[in-house]
Protein backbone atom coordinates (compact mmCIF):
# COMPACT_ATOMS: atom_id res chain seq x y z
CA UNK A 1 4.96 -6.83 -3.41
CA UNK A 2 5.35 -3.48 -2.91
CA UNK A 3 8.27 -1.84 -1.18
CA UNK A 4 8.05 1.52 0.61
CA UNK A 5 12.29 2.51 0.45
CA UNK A 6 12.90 4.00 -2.50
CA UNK A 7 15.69 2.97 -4.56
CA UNK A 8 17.00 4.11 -7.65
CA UNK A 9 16.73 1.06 -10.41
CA UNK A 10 17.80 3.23 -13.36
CA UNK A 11 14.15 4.27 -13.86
CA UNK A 12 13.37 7.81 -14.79
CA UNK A 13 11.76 9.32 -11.79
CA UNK A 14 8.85 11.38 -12.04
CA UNK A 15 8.60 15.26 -10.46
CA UNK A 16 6.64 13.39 -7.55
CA UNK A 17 9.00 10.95 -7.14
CA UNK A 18 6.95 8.31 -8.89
CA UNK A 19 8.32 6.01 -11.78
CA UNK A 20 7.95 6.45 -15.06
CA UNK A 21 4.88 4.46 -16.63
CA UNK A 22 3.40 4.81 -19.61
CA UNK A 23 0.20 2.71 -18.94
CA UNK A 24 -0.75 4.47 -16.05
CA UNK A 25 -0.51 7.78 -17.88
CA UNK A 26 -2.56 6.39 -20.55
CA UNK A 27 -5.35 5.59 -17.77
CA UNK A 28 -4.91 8.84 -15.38
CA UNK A 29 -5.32 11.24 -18.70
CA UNK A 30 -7.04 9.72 -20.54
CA UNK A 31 -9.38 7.71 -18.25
CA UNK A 32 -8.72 4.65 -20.62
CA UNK A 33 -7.18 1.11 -19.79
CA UNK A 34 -5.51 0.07 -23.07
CA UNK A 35 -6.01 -3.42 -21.59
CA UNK A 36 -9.77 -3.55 -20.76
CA UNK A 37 -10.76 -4.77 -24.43
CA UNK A 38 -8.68 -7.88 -23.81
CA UNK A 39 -10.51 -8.13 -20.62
CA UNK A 40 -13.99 -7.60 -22.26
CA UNK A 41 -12.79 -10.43 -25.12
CA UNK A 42 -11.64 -12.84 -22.65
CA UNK A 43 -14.13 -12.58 -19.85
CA UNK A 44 -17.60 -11.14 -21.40
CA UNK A 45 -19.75 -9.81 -19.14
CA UNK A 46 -18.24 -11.62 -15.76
CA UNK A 47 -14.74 -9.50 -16.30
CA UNK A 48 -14.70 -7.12 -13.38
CA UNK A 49 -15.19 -10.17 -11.71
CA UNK A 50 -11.81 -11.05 -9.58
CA UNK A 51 -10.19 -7.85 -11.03
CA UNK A 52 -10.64 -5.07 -8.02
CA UNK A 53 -7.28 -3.53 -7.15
CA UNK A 54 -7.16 -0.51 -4.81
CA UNK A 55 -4.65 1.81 -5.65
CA UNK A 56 -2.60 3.02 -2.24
CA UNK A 57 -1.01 6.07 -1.50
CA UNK A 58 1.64 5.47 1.15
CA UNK A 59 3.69 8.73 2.81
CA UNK A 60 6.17 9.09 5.43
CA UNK A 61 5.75 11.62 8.54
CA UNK A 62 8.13 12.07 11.41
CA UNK A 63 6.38 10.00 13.26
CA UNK A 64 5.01 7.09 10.83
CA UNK A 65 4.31 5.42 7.77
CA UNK A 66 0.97 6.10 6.58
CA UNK A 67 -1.21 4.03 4.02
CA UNK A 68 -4.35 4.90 2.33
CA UNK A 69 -6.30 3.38 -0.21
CA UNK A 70 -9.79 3.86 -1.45
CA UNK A 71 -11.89 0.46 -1.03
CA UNK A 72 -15.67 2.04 -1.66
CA UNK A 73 -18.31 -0.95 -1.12
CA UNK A 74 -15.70 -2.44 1.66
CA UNK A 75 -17.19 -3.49 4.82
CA UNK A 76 -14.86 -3.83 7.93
CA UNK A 77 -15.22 -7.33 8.72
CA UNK A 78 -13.84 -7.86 4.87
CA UNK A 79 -10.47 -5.94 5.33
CA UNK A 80 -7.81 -8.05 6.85
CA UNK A 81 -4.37 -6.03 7.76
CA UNK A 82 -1.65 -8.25 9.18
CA UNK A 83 2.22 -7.75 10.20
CA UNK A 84 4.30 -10.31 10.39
CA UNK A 85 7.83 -9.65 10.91
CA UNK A 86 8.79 -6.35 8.40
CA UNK A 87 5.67 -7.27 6.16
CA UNK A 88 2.48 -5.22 6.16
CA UNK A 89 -0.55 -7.07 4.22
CA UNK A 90 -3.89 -5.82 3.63
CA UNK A 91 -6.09 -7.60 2.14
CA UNK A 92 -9.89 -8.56 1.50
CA UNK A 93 -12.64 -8.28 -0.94
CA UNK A 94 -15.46 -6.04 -2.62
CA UNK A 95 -18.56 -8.48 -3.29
CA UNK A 96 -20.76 -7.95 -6.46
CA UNK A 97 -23.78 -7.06 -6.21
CA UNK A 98 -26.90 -9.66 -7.03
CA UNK A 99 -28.42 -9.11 -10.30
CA UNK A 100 -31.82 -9.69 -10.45
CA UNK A 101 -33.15 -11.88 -13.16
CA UNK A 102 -34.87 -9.92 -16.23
CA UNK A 103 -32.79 -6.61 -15.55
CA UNK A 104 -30.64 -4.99 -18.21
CA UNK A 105 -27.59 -3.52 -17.89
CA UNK A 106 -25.92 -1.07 -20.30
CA UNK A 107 -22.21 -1.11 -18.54
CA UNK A 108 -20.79 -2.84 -16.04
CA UNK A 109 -17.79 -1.45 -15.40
CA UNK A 110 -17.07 -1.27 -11.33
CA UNK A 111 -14.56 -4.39 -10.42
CA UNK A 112 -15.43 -6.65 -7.87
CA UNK A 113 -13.38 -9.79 -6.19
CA UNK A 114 -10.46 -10.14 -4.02
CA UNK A 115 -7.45 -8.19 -3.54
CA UNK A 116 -3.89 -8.40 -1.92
CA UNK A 117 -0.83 -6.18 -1.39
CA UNK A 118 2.32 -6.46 0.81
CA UNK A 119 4.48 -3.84 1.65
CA UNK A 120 8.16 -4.28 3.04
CA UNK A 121 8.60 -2.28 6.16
CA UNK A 122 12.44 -0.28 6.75
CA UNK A 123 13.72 -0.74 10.38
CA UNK A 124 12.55 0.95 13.01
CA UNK A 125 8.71 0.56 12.84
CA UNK A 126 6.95 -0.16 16.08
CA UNK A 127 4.58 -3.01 14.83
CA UNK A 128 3.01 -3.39 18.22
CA UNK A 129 1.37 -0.07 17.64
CA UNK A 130 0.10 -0.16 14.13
CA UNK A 131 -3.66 0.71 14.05
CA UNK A 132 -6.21 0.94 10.90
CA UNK A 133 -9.39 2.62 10.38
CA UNK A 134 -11.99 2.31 7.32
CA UNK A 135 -14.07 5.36 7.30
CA UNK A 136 -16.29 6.55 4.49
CA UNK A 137 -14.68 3.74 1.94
CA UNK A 138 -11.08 5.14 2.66
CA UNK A 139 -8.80 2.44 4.65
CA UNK A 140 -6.03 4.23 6.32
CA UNK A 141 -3.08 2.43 8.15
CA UNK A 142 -0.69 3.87 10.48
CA UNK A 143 2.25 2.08 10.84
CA UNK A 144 4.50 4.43 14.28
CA UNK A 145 7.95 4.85 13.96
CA UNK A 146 9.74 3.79 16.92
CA UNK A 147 11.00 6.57 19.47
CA UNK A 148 14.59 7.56 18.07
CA UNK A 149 17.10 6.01 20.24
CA UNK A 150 19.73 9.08 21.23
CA UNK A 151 23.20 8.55 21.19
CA UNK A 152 25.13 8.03 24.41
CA UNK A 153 27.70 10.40 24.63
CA UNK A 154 30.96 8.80 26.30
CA UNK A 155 33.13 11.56 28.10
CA UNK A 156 37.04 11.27 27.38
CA UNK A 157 38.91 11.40 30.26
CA UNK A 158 42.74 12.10 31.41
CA UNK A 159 43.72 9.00 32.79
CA UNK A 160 47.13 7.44 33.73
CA UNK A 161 48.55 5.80 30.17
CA UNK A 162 50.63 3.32 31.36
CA UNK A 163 47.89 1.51 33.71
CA UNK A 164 46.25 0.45 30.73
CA UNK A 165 49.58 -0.46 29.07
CA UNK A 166 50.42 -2.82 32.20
């Protein structure tokens, strides 16, 4: 479950306000996954199988929280985004494609199967108004802020003291 506050665990920070992680380094510069031999050894040729998990990007504006994520292959009707209470889950799945007998295949290395994240939502969101769009294999979910309530300012005035000491 992922949780969009940021709070300082003792983790070095990144310049982009990321966490340190040394796997995901590994994989963004070098474009390897030190754990997709294990994969390979355990699960042969059905490993991407189960294993698709969209990365998200999730920002804050003035005036919401917004959350993207790349789901290429996704239809519509096999997103599901729900809200209940502070939680925001999205969810769904990326079939595989048939493979037709007698066909050979040199790689297969695109993931395929279901995936699921939850993110826990600060005060203040208006979850009556959250809307999501998947256009062109990008899934983007706006989650409004509510209007800011303004203070009320109470005037101070020169009453009689002892009334209120009676």
């Amino acid at each position: 479950m992922a949780n969009i506050i940021r709070k300082n665990s003792g983790q070095e920070v990144t310049p982009n306000g990321g966490t340190w992680d040394p796997f995901r380094v590994v994989r963004d510069v070098f474009r390897w996954d030190p754990f997709r031999e294990f994969e390979a050894a355990l699960g042969g040729e059905h490993r991407s199988v189960g294993s698709f998990a969209p990365t998200f990007d999730v920002k804050e504006t003035k005036e919401a929280y917004v959350f993207r994520a790349d789901l290429p292959g996704v239809k519509d009707e096999d997103v599901d985004v729900s809200l209940t209470g502070n939680r925001l889950t999205i969810s769904g799945h990326r079939e595989q494609e048939t493979r037709e007998q007698g066909e050979t295949y040199y790689a297969t290395e695109r993931s395929y199967g279901s995936f699921s994240r939850t993110f826990t939502l600060p005060e203040g969101t208006d979850g009556e108004n959250v809307s999501a769009e998947l256009k062109s294999g990008v899934l983007l979910v706006n989650v409004p802020k509510k209007p800011e309530v303004q203070p009320k300012r109470i005037a101070i005035g020169k009453g009689d003291h002892r009334k209120a000491k009676a």
